[in-house]
PDB file of N, CA and C in Angstrom:
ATOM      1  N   UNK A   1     -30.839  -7.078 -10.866  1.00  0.00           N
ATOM      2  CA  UNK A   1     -29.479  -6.596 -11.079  1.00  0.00           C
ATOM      3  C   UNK A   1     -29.096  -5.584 -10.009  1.00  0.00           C
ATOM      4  N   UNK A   2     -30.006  -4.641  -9.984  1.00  0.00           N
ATOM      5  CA  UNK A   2     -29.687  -3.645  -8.792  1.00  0.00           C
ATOM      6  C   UNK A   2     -29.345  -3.998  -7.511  1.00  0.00           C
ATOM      7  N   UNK A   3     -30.659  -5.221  -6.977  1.00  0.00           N
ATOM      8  CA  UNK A   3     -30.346  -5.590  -6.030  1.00  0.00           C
ATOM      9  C   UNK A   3     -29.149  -6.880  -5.457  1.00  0.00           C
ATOM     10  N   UNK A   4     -28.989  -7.471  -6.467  1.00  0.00           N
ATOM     11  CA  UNK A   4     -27.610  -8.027  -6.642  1.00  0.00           C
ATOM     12  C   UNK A   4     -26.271  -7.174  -5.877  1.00  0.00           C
ATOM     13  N   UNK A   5     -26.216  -5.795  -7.151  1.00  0.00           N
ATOM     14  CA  UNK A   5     -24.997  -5.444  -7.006  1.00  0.00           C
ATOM     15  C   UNK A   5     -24.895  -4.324  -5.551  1.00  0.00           C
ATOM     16  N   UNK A   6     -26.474  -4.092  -5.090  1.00  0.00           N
ATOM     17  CA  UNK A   6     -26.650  -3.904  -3.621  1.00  0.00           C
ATOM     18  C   UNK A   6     -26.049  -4.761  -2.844  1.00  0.00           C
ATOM     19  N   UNK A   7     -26.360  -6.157  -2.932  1.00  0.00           N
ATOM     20  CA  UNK A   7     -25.912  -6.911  -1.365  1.00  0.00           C
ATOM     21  C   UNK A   7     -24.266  -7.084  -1.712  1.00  0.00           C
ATOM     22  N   UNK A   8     -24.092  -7.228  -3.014  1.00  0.00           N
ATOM     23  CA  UNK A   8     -22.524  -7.106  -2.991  1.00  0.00           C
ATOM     24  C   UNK A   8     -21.479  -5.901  -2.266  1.00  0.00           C
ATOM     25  N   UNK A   9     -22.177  -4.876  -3.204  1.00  0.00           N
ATOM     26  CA  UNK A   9     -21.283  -3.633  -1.870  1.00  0.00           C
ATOM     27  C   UNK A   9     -21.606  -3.641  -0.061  1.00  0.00           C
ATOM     28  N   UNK A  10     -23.176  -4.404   0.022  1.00  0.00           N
ATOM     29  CA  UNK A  10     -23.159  -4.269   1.260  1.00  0.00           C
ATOM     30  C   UNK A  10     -22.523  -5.597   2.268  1.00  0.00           C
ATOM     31  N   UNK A  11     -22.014  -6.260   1.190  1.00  0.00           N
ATOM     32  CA  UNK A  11     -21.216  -7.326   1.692  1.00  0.00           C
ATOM     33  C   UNK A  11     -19.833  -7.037   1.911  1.00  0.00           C
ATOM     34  N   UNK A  12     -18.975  -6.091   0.972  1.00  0.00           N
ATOM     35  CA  UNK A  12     -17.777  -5.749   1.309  1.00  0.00           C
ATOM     36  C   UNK A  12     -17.863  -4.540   2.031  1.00  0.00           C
ATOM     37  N   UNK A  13     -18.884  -3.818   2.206  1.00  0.00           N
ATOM     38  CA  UNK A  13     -19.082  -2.685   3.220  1.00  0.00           C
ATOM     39  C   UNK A  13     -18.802  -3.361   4.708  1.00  0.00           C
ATOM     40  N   UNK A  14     -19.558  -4.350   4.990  1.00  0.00           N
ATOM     41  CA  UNK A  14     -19.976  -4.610   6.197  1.00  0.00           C
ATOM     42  C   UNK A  14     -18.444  -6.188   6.688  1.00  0.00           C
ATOM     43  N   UNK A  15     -17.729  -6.280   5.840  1.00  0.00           N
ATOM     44  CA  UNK A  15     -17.104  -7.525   5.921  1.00  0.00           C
ATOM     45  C   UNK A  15     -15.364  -6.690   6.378  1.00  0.00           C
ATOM     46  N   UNK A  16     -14.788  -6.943   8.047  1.00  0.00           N
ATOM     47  CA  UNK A  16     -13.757  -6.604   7.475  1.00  0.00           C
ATOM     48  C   UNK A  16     -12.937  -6.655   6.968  1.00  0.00           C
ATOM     49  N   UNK A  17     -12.000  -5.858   6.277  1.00  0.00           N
ATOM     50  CA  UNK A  17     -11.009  -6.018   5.330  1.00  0.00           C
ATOM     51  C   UNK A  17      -9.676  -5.773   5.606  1.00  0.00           C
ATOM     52  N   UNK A  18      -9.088  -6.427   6.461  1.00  0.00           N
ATOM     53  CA  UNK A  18      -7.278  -6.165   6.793  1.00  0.00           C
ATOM     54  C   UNK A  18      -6.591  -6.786   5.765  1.00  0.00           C
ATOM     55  N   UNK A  19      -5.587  -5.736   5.700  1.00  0.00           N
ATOM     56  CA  UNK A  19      -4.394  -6.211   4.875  1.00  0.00           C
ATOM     57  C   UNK A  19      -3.031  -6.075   5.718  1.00  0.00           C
ATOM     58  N   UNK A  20      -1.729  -7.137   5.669  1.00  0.00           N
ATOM     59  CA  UNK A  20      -0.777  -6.805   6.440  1.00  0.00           C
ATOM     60  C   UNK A  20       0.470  -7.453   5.575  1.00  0.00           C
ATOM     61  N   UNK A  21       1.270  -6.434   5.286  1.00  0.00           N
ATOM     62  CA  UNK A  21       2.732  -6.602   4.678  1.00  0.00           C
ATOM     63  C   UNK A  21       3.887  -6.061   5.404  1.00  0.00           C
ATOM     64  N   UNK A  22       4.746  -6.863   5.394  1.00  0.00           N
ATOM     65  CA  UNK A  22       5.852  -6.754   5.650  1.00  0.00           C
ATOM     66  C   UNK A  22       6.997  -6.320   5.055  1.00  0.00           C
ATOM     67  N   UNK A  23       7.010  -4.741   4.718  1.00  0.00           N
ATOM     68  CA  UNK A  23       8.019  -4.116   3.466  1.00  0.00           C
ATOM     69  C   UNK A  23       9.426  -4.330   3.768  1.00  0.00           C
ATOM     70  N   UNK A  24      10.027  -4.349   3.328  1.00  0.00           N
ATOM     71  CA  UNK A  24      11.401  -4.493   3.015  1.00  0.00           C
ATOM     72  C   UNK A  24      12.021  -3.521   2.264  1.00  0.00           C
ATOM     73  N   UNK A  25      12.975  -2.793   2.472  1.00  0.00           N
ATOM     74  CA  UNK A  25      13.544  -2.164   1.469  1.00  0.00           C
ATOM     75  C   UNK A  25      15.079  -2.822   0.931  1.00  0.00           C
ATOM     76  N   UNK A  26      15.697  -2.701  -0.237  1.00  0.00           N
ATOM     77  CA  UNK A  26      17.002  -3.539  -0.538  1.00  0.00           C
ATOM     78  C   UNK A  26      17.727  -3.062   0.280  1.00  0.00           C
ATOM     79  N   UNK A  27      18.978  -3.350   0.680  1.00  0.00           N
ATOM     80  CA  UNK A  27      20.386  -3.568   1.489  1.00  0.00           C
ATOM     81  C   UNK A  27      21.087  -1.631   0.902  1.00  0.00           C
ATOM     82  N   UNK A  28      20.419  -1.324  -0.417  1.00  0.00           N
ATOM     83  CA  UNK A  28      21.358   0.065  -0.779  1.00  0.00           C
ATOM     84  C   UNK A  28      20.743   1.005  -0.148  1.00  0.00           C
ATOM     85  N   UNK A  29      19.478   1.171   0.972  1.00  0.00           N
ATOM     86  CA  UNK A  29      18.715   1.840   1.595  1.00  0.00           C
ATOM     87  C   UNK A  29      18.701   2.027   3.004  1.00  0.00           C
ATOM     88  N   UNK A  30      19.514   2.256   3.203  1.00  0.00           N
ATOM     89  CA  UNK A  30      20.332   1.894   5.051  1.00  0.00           C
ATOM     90  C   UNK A  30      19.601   2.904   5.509  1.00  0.00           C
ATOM     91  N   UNK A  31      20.036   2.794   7.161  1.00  0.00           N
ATOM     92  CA  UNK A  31      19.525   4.092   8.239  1.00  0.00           C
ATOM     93  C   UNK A  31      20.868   5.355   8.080  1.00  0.00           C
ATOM     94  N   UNK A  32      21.833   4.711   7.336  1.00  0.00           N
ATOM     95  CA  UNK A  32      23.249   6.063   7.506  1.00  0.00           C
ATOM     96  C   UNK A  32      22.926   6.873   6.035  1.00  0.00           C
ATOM     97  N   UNK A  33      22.389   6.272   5.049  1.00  0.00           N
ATOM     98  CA  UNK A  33      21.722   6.835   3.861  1.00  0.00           C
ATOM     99  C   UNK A  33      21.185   8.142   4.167  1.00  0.00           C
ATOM    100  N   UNK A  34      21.864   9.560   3.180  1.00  0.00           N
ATOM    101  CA  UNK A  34      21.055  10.944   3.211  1.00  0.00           C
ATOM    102  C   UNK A  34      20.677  11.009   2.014  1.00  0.00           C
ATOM    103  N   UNK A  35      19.401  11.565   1.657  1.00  0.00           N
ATOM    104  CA  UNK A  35      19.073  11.898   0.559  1.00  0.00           C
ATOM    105  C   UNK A  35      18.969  13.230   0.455  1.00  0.00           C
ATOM    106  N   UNK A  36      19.348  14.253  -0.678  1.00  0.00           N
ATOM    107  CA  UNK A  36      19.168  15.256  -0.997  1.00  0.00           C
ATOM    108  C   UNK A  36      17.773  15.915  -1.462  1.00  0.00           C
ATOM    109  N   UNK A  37      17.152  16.933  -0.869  1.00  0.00           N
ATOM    110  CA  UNK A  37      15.592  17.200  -1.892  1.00  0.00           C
ATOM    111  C   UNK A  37      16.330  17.591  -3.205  1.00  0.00           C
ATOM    112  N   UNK A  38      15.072  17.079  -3.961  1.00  0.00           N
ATOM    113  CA  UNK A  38      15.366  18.083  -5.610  1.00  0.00           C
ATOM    114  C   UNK A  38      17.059  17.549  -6.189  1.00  0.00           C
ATOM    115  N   UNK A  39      17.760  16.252  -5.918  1.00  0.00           N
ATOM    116  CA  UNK A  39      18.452  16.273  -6.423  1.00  0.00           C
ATOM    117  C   UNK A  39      18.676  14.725  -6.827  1.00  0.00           C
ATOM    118  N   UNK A  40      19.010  14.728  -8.363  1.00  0.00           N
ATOM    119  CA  UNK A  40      19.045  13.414  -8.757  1.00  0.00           C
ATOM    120  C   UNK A  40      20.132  12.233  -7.913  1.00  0.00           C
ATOM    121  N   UNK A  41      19.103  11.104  -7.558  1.00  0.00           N
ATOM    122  CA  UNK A  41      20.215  10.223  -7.532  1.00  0.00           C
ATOM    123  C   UNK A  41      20.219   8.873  -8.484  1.00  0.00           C
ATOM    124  N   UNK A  42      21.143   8.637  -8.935  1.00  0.00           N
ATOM    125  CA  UNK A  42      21.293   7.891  -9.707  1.00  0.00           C
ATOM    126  C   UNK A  42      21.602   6.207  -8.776  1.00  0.00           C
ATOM    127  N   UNK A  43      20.747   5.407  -9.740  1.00  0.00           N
ATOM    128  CA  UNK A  43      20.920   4.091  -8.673  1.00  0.00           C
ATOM    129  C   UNK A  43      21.145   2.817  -9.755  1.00  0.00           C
TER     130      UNK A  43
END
């Protein structure tokens, strides 16, 4: 069992792991958009 769950971590240790997303934010989140600190916005 031990050594099992050994080669497993040393399998995702040693294996690399990229991840790649492409975020998006919706259309109500523009570059002319200000947000206030500390102040509610309602959406």
């Amino acid at each position: 069992m031990k050594l099992s769950s050994f080669l497993f971590a040393l399998f995702f240790a040693v294996t690399p792991v990229t991840a790649r997303a492409d975020v998006v934010l919706p259309k109500i989140f523009s570059s002319n958009m200000v947000l206030q600190r500390e102040l509610a916005v309602p959406i």
